[in-house]
Protein backbone atom coordinates (compact mmCIF):
# COMPACT_ATOMS: atom_id res chain seq x y z
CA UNK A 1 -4.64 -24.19 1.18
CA UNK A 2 -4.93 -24.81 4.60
CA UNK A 3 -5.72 -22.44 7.95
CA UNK A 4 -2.27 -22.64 8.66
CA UNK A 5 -0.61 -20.98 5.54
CA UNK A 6 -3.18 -17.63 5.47
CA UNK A 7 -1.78 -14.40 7.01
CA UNK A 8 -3.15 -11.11 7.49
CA UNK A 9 -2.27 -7.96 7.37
CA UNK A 10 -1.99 -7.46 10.72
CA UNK A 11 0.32 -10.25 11.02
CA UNK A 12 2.35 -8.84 8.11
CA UNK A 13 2.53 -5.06 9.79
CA UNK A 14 3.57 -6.76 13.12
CA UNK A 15 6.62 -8.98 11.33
CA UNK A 16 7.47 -5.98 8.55
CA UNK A 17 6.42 -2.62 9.60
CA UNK A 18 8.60 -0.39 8.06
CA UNK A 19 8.07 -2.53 4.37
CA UNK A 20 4.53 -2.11 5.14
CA UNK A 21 4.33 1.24 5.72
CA UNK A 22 6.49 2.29 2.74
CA UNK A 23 4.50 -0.11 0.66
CA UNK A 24 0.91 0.82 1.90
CA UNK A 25 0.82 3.96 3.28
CA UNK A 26 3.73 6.07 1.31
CA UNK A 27 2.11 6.29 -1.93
CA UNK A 28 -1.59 7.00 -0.43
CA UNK A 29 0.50 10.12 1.70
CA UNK A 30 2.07 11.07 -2.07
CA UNK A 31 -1.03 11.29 -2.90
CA UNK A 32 -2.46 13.15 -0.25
CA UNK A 33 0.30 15.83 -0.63
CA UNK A 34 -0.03 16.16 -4.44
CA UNK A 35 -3.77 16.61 -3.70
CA UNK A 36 -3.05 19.33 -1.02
CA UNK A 37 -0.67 20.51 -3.27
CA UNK A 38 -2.86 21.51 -6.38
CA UNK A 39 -5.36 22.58 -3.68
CA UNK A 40 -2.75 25.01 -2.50
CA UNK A 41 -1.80 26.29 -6.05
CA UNK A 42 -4.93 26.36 -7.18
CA UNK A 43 -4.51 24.51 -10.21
CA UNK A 44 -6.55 22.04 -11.73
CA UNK A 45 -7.74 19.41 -8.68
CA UNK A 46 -9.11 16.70 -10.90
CA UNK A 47 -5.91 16.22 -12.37
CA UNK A 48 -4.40 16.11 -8.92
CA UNK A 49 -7.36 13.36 -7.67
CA UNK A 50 -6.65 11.42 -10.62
CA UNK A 51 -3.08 11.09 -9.68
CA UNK A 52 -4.34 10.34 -5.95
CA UNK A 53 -6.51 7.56 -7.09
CA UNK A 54 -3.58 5.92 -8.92
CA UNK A 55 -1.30 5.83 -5.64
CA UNK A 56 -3.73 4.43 -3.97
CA UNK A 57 -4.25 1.84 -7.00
CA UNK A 58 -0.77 1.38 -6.80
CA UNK A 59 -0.72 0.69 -2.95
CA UNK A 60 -3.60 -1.97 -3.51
CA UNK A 61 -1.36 -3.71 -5.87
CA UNK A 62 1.41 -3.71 -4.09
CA UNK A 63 0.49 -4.02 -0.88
CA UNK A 64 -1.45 -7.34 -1.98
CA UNK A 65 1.69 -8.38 -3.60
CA UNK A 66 3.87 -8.10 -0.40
CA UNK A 67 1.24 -10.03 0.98
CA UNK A 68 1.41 -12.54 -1.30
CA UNK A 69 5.32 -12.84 -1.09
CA UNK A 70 4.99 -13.09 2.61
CA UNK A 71 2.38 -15.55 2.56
CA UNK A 72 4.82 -17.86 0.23
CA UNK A 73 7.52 -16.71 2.78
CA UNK A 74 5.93 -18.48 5.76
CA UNK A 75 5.21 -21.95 3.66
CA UNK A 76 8.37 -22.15 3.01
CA UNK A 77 9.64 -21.90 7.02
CA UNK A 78 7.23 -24.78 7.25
């Protein structure tokens, strides 16, 4: 690949911000809330972190996925 066809995720926030934001940031917040909300209810937490850590998982995997479609997005307006 060349220089040219690489973007970043700055570059993809500046283009797409709202798909960015839903797609990176909304499930680490969901799992931020269900976090404060077992803190809250004081019920189990680690059941509550585990669910955290697999939002954020998801928001990895899906945030390097809209980065990948984007990236294949711009090659093709070459």
């Amino acid at each position: 690949m060349t220089d040219e066809a690489t973007v970043s995720f700055h570059e993809l926030c500046r283009e797409l911000p709202v798909q960015t934001g839903l797609f990176s940031f909304g499930p680490v917040a969901i799992g931020m809330a269900q976090l404060w909300n077992g803190y809250a209810h004081e019920t189990a937490v680690s059941f509550h972190a585990l669910f955290a850590l697999v939002m954020v998982g998801f928001a990895v995997l899906v945030t390097r996925y809209h980065l990948a479609s984007f990236q294949l997005e711009k090659l093709e307006r070459k």
